[in-house]
PDB file of N, CA and C in Angstrom:
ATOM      1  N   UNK A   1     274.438  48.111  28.896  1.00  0.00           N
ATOM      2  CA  UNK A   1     273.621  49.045  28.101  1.00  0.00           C
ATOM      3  C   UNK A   1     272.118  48.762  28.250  1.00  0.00           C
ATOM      4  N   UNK A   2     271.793  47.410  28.339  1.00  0.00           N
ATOM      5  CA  UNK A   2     270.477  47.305  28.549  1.00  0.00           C
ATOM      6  C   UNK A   2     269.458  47.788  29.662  1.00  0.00           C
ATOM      7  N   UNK A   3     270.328  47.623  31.011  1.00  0.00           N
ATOM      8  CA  UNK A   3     269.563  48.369  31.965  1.00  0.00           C
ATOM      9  C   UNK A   3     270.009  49.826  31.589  1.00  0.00           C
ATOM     10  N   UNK A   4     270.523  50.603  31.300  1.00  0.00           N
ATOM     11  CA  UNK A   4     270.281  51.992  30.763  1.00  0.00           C
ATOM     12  C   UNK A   4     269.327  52.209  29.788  1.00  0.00           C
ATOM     13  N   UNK A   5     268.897  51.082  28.907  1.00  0.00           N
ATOM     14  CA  UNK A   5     267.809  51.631  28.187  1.00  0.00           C
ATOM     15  C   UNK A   5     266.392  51.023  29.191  1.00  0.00           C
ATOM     16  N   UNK A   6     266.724  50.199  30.272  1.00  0.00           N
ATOM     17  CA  UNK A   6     265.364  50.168  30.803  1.00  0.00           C
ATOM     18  C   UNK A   6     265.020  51.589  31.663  1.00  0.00           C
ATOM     19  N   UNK A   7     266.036  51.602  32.533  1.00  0.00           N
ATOM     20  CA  UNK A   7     266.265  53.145  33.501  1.00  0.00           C
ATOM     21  C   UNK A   7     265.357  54.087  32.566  1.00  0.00           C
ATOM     22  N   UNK A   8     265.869  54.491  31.096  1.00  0.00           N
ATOM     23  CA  UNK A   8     265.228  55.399  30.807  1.00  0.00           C
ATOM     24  C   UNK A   8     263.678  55.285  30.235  1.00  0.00           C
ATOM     25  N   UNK A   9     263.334  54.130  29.830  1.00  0.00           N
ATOM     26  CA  UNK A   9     262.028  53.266  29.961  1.00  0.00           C
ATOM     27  C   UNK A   9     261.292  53.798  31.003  1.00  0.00           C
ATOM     28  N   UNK A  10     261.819  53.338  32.009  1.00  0.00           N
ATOM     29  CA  UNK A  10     261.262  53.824  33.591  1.00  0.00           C
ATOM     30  C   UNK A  10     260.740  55.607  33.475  1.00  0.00           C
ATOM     31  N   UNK A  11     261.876  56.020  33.186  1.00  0.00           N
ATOM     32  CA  UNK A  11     262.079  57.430  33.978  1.00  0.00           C
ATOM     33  C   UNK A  11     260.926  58.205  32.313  1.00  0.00           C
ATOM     34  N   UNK A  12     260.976  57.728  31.426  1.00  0.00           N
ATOM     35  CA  UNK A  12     259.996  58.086  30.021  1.00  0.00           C
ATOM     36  C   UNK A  12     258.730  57.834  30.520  1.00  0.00           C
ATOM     37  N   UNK A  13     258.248  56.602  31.580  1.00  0.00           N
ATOM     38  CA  UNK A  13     257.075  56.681  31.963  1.00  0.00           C
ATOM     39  C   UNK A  13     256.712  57.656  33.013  1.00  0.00           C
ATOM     40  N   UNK A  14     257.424  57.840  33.941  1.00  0.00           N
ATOM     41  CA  UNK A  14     257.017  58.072  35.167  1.00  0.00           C
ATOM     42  C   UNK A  14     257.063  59.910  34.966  1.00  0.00           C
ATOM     43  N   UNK A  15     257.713  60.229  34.137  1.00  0.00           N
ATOM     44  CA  UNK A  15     257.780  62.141  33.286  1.00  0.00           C
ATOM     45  C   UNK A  15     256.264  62.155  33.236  1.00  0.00           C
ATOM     46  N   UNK A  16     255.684  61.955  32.122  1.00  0.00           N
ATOM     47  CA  UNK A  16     254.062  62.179  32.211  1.00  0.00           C
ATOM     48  C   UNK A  16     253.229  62.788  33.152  1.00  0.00           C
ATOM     49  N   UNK A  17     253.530  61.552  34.104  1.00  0.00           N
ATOM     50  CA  UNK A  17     252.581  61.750  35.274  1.00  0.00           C
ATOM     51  C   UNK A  17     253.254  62.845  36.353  1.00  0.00           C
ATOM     52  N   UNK A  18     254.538  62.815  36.860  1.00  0.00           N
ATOM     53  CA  UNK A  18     254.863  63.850  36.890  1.00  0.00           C
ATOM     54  C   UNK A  18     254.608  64.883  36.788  1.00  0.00           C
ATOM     55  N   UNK A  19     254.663  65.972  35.437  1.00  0.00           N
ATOM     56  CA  UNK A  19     254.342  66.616  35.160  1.00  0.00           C
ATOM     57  C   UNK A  19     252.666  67.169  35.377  1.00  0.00           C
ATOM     58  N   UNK A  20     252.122  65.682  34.612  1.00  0.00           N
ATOM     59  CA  UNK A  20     250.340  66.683  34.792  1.00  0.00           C
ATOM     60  C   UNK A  20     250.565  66.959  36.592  1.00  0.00           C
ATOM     61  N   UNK A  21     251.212  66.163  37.598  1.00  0.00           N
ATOM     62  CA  UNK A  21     250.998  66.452  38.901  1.00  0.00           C
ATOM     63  C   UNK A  21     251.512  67.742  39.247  1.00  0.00           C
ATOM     64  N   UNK A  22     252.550  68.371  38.389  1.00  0.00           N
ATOM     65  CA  UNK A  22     253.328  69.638  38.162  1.00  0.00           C
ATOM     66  C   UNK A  22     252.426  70.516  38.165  1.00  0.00           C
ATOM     67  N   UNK A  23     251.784  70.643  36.835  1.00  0.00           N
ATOM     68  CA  UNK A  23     250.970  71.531  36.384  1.00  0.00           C
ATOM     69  C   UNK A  23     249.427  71.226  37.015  1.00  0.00           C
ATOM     70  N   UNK A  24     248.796  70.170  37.716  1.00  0.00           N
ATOM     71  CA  UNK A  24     247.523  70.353  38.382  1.00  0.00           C
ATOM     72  C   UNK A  24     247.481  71.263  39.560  1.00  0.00           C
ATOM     73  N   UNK A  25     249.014  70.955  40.284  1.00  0.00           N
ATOM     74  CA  UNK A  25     249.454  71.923  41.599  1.00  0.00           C
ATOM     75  C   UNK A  25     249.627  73.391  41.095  1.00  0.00           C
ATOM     76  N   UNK A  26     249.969  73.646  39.864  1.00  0.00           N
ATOM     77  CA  UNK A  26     250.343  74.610  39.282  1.00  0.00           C
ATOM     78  C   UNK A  26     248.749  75.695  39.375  1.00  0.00           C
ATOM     79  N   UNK A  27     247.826  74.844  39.037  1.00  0.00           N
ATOM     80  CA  UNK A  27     246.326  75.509  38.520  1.00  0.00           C
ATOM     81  C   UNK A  27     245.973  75.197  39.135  1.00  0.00           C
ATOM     82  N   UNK A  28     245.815  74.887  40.486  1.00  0.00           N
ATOM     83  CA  UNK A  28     245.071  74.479  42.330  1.00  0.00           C
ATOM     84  C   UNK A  28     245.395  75.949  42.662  1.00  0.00           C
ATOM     85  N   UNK A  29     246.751  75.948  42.296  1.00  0.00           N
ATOM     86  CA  UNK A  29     248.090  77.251  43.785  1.00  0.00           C
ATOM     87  C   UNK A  29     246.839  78.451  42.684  1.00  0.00           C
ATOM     88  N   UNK A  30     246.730  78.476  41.162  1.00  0.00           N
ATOM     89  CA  UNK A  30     246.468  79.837  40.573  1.00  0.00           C
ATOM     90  C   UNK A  30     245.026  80.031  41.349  1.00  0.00           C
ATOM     91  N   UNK A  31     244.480  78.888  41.123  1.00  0.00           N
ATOM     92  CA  UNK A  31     242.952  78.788  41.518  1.00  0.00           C
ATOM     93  C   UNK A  31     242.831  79.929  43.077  1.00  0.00           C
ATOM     94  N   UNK A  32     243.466  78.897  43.727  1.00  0.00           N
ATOM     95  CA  UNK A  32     243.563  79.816  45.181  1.00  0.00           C
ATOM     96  C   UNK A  32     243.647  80.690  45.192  1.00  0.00           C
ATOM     97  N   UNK A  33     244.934  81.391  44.680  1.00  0.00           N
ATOM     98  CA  UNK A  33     245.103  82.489  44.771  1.00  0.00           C
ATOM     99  C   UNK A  33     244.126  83.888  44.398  1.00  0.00           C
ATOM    100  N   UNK A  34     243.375  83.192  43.134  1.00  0.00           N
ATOM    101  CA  UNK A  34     242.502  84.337  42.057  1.00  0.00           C
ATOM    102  C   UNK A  34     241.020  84.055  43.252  1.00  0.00           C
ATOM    103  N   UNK A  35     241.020  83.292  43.873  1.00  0.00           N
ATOM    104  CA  UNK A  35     239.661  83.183  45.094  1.00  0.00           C
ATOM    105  C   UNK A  35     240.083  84.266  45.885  1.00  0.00           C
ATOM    106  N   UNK A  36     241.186  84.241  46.441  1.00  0.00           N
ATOM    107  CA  UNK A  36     242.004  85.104  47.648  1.00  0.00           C
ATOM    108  C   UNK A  36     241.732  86.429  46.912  1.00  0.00           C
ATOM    109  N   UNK A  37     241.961  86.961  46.291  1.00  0.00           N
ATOM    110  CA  UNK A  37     242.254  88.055  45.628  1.00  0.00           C
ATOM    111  C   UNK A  37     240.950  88.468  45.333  1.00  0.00           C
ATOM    112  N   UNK A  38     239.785  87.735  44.307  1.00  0.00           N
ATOM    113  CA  UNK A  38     238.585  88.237  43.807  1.00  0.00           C
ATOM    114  C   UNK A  38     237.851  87.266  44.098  1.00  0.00           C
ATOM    115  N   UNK A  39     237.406  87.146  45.537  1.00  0.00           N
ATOM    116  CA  UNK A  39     236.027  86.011  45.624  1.00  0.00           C
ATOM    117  C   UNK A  39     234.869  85.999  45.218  1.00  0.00           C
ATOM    118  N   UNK A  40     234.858  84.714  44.967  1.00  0.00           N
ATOM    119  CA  UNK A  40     232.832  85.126  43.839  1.00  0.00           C
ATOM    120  C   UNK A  40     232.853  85.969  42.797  1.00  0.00           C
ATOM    121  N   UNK A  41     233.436  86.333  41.686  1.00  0.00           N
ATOM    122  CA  UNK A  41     233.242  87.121  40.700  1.00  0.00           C
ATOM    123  C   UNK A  41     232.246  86.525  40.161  1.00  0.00           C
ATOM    124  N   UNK A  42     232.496  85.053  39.605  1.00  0.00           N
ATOM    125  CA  UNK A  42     231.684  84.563  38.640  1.00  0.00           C
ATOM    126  C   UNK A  42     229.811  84.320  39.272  1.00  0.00           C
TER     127      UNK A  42
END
């Protein structure tokens, strides 16, 4: 039981970072795309 509660130790840290890497790729890909589509608005 104990290495199952480390495993999920592990896998509770490593979600986080994960994710923001999820969602930074997520708002790079939108970024691009809204350049592609409407360059220079701002």
């Amino acid at each position: 039981m104990p290495a199952i509660d480390l495993t999920d130790d592990a896998l509770n840290q490593k979600k986080p970072e994960n994710q923001r890497e999820i969602e930074t790729r997520a708002l790079q890909g939108l970024m691009v795309s809204i350049e592609r589509l409407q360059p220079r608005l701002a």
